[in-house]
N, C-alpha and C. Protein backbone atom coordinates (compact mmCIF):
# COMPACT_ATOMS: atom_id res chain seq x y z
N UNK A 1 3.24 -14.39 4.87
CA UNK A 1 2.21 -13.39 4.96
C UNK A 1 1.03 -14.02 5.68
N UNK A 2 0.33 -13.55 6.66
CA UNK A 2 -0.55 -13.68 7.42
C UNK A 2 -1.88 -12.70 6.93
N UNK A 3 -3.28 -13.67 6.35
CA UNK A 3 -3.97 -12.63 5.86
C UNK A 3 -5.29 -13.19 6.94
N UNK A 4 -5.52 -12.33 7.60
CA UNK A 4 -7.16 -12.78 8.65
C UNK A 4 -8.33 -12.35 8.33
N UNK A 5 -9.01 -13.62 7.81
CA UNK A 5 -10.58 -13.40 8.00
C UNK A 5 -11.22 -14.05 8.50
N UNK A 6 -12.18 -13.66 8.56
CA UNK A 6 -13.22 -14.41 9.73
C UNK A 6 -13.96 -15.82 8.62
N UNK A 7 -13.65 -16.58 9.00
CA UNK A 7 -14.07 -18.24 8.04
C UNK A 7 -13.70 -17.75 7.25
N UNK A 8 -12.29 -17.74 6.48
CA UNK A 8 -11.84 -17.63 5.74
C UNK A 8 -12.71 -17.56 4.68
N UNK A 9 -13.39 -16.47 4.61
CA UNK A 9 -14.09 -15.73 3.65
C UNK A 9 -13.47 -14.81 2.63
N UNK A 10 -12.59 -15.14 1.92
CA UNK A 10 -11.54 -14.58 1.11
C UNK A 10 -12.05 -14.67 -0.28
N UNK A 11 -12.77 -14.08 -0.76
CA UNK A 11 -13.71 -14.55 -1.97
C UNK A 11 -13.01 -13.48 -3.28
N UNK A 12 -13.49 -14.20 -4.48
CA UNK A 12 -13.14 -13.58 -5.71
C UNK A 12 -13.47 -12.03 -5.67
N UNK A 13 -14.60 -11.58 -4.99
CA UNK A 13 -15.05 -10.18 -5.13
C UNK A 13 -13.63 -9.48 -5.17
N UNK A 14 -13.30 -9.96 -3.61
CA UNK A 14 -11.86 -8.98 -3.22
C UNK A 14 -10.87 -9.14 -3.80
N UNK A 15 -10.23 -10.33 -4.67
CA UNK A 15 -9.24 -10.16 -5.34
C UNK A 15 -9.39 -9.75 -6.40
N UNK A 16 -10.66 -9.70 -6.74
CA UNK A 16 -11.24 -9.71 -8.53
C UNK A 16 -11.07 -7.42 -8.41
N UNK A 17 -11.27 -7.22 -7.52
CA UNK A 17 -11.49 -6.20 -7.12
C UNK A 17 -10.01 -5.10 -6.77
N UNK A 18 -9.50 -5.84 -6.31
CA UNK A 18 -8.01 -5.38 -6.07
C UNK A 18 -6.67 -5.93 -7.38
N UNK A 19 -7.45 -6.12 -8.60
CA UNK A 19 -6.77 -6.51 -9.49
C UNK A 19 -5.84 -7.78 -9.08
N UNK A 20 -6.13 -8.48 -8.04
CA UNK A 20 -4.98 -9.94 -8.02
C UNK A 20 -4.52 -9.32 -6.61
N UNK A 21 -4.92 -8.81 -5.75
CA UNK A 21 -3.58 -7.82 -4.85
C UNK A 21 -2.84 -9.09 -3.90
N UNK A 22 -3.47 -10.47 -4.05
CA UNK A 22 -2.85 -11.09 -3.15
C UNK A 22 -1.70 -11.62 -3.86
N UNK A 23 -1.73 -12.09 -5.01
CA UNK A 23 -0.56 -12.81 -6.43
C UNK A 23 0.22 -12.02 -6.50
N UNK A 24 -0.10 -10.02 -6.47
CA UNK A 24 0.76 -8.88 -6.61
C UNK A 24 1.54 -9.50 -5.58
N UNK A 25 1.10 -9.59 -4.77
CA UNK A 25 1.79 -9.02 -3.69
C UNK A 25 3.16 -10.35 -3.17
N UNK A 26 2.12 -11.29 -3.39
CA UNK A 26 3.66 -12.81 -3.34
C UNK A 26 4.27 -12.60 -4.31
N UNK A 27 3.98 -12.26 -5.87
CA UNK A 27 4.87 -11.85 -6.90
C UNK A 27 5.29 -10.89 -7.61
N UNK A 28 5.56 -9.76 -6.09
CA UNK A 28 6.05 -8.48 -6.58
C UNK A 28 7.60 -9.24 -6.52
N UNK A 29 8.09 -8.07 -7.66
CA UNK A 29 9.64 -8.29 -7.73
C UNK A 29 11.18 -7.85 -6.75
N UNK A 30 11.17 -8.93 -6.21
CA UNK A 30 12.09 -8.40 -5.18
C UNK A 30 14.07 -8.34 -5.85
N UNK A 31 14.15 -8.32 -7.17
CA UNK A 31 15.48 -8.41 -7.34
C UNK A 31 16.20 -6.95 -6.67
N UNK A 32 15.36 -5.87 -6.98
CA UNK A 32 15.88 -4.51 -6.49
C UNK A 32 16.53 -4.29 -4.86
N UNK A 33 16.56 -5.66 -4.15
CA UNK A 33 17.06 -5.79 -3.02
C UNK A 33 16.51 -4.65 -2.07
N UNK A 34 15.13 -4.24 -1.97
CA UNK A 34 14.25 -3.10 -1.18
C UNK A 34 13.50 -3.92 -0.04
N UNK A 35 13.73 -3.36 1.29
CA UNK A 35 12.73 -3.87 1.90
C UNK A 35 11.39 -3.38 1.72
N UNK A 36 10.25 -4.53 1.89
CA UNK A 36 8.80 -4.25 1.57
C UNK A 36 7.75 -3.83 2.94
N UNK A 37 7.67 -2.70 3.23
CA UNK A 37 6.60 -2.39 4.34
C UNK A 37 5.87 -3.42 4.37
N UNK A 38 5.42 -3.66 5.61
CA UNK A 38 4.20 -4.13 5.88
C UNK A 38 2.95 -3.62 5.32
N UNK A 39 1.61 -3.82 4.79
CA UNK A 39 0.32 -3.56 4.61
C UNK A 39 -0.82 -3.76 5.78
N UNK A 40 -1.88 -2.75 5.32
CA UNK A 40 -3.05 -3.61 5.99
C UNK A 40 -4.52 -2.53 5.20
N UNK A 41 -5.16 -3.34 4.80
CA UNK A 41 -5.99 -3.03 3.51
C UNK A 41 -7.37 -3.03 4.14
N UNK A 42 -7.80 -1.89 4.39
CA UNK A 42 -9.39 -1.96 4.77
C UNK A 42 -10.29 -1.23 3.67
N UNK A 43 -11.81 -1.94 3.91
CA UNK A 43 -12.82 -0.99 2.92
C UNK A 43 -14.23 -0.94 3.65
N UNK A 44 -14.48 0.18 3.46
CA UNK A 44 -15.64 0.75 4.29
C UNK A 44 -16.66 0.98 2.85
N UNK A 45 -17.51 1.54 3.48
CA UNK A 45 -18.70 2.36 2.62
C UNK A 45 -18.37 2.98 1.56
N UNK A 46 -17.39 3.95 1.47
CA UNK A 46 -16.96 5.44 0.35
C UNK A 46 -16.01 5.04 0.31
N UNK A 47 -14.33 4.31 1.16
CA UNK A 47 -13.10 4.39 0.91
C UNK A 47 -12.62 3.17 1.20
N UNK A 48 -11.67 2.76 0.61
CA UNK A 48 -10.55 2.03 0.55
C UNK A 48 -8.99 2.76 1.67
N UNK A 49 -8.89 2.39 2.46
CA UNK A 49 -7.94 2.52 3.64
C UNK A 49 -7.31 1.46 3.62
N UNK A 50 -5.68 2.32 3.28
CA UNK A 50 -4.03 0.95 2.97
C UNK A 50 -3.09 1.98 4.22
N UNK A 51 -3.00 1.05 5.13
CA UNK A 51 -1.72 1.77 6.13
C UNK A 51 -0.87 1.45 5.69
N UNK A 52 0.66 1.50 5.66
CA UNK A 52 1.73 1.13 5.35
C UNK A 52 2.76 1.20 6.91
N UNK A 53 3.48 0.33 7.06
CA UNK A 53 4.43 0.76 8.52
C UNK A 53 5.61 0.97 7.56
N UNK A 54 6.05 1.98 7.92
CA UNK A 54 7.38 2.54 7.87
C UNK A 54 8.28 3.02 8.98
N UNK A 55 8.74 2.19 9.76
CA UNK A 55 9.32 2.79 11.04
C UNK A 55 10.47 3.31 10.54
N UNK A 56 10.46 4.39 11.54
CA UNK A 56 11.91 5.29 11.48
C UNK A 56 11.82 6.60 10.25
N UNK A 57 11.21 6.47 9.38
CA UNK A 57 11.53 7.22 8.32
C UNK A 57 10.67 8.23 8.54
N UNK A 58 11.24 9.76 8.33
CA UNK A 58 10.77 11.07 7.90
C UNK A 58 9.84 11.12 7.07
N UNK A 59 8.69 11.91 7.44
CA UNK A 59 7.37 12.66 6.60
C UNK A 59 8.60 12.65 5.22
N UNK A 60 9.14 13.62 5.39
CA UNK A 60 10.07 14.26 3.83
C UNK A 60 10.97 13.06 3.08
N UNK A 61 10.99 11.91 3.65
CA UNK A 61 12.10 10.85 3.24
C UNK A 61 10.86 9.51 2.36
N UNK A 62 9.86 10.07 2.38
CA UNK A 62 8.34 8.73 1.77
C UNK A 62 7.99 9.97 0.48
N UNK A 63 8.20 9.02 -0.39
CA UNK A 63 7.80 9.12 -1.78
C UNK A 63 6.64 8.12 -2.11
N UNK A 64 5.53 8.93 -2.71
CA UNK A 64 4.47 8.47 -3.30
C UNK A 64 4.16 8.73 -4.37
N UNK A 65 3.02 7.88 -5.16
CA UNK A 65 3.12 8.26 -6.21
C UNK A 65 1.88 7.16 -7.45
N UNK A 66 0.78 7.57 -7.61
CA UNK A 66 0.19 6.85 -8.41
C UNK A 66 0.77 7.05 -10.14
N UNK A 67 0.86 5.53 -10.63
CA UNK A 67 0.55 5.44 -11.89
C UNK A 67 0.13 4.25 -12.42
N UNK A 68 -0.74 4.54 -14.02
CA UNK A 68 -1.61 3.62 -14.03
C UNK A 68 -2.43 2.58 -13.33
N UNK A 69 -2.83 3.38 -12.40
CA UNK A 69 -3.50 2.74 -11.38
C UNK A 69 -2.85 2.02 -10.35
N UNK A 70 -1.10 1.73 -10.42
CA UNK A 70 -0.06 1.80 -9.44
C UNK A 70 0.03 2.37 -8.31
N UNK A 71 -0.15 2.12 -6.79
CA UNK A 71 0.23 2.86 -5.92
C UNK A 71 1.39 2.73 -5.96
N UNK A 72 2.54 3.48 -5.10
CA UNK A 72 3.95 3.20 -5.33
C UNK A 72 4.21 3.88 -4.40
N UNK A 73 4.85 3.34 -2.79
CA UNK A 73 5.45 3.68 -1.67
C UNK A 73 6.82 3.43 -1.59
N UNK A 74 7.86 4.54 -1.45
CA UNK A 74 8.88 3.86 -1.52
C UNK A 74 9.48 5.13 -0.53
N UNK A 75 10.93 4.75 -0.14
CA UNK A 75 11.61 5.99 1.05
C UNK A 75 13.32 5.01 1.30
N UNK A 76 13.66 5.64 1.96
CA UNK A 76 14.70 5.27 2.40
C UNK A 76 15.09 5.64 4.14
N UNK A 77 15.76 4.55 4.55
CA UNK A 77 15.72 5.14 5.74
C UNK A 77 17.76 4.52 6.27
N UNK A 78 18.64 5.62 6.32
CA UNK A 78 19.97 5.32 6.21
C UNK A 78 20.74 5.60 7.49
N UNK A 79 21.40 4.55 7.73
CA UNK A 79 21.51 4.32 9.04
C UNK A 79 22.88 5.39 9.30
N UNK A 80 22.89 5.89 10.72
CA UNK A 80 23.60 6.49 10.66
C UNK A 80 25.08 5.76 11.38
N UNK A 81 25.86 6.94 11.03
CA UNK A 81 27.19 6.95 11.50
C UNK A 81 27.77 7.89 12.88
N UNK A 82 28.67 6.94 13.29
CA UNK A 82 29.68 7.62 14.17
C UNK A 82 30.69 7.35 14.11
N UNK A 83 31.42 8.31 14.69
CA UNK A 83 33.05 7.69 14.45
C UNK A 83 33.10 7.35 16.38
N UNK A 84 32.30 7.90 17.38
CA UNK A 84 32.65 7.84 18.44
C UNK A 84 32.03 6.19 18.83
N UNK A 85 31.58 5.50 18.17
CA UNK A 85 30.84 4.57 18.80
C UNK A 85 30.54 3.39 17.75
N UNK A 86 30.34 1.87 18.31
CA UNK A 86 30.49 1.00 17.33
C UNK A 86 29.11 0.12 17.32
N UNK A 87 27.99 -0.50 16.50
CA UNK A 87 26.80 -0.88 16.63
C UNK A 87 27.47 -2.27 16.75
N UNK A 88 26.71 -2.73 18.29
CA UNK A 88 27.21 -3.84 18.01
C UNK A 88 26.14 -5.18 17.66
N UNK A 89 24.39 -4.45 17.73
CA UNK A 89 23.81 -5.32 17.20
C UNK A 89 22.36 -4.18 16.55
N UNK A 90 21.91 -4.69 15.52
CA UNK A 90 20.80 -3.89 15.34
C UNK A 90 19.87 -4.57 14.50
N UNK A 91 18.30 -4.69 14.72
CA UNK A 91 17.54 -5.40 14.66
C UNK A 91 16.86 -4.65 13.63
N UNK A 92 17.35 -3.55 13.47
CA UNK A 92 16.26 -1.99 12.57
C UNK A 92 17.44 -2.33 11.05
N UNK A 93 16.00 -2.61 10.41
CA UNK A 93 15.97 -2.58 8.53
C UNK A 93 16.35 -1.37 8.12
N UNK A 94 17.62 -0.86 7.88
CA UNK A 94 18.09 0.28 7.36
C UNK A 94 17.97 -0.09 5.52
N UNK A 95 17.91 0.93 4.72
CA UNK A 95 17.80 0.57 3.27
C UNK A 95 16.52 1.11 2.71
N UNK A 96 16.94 1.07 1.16
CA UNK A 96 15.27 1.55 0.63
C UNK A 96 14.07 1.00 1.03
N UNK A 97 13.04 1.33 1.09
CA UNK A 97 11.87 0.74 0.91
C UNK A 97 11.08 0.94 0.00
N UNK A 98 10.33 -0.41 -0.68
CA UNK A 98 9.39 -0.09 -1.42
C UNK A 98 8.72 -0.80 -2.04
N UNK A 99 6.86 -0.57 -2.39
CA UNK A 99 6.10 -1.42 -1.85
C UNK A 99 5.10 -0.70 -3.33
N UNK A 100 4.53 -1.42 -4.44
CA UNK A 100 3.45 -1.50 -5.31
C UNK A 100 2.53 -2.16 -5.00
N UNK A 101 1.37 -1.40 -5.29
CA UNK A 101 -0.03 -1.90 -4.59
C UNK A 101 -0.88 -1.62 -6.05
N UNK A 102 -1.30 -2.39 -6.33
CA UNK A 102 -2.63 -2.07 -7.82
C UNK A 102 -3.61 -1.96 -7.04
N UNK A 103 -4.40 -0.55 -7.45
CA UNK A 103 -5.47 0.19 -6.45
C UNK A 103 -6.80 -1.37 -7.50
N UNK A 104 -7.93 -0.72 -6.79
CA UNK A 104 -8.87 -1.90 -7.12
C UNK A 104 -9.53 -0.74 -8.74
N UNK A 105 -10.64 -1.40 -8.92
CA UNK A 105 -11.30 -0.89 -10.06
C UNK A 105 -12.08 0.36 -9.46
N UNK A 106 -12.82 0.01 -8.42
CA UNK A 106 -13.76 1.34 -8.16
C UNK A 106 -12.83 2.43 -7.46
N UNK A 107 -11.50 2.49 -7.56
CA UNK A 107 -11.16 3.46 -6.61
C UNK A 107 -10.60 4.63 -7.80
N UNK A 108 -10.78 5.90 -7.05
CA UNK A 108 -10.73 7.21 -7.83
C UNK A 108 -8.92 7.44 -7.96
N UNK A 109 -8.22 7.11 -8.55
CA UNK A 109 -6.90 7.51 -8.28
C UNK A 109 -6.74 8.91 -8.08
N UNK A 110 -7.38 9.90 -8.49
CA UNK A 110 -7.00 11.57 -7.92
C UNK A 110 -7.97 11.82 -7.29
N UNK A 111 -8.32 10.62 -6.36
CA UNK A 111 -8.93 11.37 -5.17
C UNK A 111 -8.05 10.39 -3.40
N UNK A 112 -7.35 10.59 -3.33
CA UNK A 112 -6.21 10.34 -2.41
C UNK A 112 -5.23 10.99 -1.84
N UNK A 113 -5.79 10.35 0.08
CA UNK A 113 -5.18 11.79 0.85
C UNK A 113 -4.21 10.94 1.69
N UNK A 114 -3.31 11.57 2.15
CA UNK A 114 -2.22 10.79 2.45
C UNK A 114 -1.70 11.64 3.47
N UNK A 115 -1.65 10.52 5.10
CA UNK A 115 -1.50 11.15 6.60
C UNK A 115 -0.24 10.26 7.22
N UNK A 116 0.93 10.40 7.67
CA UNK A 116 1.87 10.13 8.13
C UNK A 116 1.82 10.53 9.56
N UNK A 117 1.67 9.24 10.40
CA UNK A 117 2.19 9.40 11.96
C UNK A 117 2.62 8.56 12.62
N UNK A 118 3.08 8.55 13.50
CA UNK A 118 3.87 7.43 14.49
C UNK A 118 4.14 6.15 13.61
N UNK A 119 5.33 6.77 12.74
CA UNK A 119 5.58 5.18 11.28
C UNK A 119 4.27 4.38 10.77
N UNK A 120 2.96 5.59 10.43
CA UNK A 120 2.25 4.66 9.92
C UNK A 120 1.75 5.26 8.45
N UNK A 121 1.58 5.51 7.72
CA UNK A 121 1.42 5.94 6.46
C UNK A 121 -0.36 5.60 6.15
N UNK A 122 -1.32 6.33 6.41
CA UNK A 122 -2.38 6.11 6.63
C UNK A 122 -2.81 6.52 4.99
N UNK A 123 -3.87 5.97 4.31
CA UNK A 123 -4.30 6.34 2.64
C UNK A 123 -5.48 6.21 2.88
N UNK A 124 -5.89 7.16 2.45
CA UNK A 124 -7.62 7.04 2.29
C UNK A 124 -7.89 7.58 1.03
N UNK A 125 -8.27 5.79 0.04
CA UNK A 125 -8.52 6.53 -1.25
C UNK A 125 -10.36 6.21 -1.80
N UNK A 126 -10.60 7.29 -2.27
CA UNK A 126 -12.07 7.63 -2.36
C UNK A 126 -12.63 6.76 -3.31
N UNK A 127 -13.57 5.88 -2.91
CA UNK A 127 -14.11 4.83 -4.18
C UNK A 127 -14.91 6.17 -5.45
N UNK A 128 -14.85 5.45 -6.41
CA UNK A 128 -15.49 6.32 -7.36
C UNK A 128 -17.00 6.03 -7.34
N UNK A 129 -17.93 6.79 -7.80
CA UNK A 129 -19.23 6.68 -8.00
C UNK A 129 -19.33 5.39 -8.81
N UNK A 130 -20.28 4.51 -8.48
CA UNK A 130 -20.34 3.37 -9.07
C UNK A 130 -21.65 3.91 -10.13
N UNK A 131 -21.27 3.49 -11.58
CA UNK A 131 -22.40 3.59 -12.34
C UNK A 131 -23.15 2.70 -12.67
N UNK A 132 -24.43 2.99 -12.71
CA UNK A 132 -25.39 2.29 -12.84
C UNK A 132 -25.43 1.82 -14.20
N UNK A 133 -25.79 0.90 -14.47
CA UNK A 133 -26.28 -0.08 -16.00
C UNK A 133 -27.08 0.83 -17.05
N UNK A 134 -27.33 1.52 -18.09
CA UNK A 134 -28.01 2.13 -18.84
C UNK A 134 -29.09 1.67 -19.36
N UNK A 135 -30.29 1.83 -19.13
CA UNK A 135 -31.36 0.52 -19.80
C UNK A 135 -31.45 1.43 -21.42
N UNK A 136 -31.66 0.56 -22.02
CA UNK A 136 -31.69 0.73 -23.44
C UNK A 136 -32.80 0.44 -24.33
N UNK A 137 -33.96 1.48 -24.11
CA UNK A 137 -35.19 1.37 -25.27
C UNK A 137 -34.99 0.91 -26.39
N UNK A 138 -35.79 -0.11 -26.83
CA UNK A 138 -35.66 -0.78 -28.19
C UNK A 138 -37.13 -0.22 -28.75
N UNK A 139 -36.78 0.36 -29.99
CA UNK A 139 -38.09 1.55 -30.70
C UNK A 139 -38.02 0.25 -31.77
């Protein structure tokens, strides 16, 4: 995995923030024999933006799905058949896919919109209102 920052400025905020997403992510469980999309994790002002590449696979063939604060991308993409013709090499990951992401703390889980184009699985999920500290009069 290749992660780029500028002076490797990779600080606790962001992992502390993404619940571990870098440990998730070297120690998600691969026994289920699934290939794992690629990621790429941006954060702006209001949102948290996770592309996913899924080449080849159908809008209708990507299953999503939050729980407990779980993102959960998964699809299948099944190679086809002929009887007229024989593959004699192929470089394309046919098979399930699928990919758990632990959203961070400030992000709204039912507020997430989800755009599929040219194999890219675009997420834009809405940070939640950050609350402020309560000051507390002592009478």
């Amino acid at each position: 995995m290749i992660i780029h920052t500028k002076q490797n400025l990779l600080t606790d905020r962001f992992t502390s923030d993404f619940g571990h997403l870098i440990s998730d992510m070297l120690n998600e469980n691969s026994s289920d024999n699934s290939i794992r999309p690629q990621l790429e994790l941006i954060e702006n002002e209001k949102n948290y933006l996770l592309k996913v590449s899924l080449p080849g696979l159908a809008k209708e063939d990507i299953d999503l799905s939050i729980e407990d604060h779980i993102l959960t991308v998964s699809g299948e993409l099944t190679k086809p058949t002929s009887k007229n013709s024989t593959s004699l090499y192929s470089d394309i990951k046919y098979g399930k896919y699928s990919r758990k992401v632990r959203l961070p703390k400030g992000a709204d889980s039912s507020q997430v919109e989800a755009v599929y184009t040219r194999g890219i699985l675009h997420l834009t999920i809405t940070k939640s209102e950050t609350v402020e500290p309560k000051k507390i009069e002592i009478k």
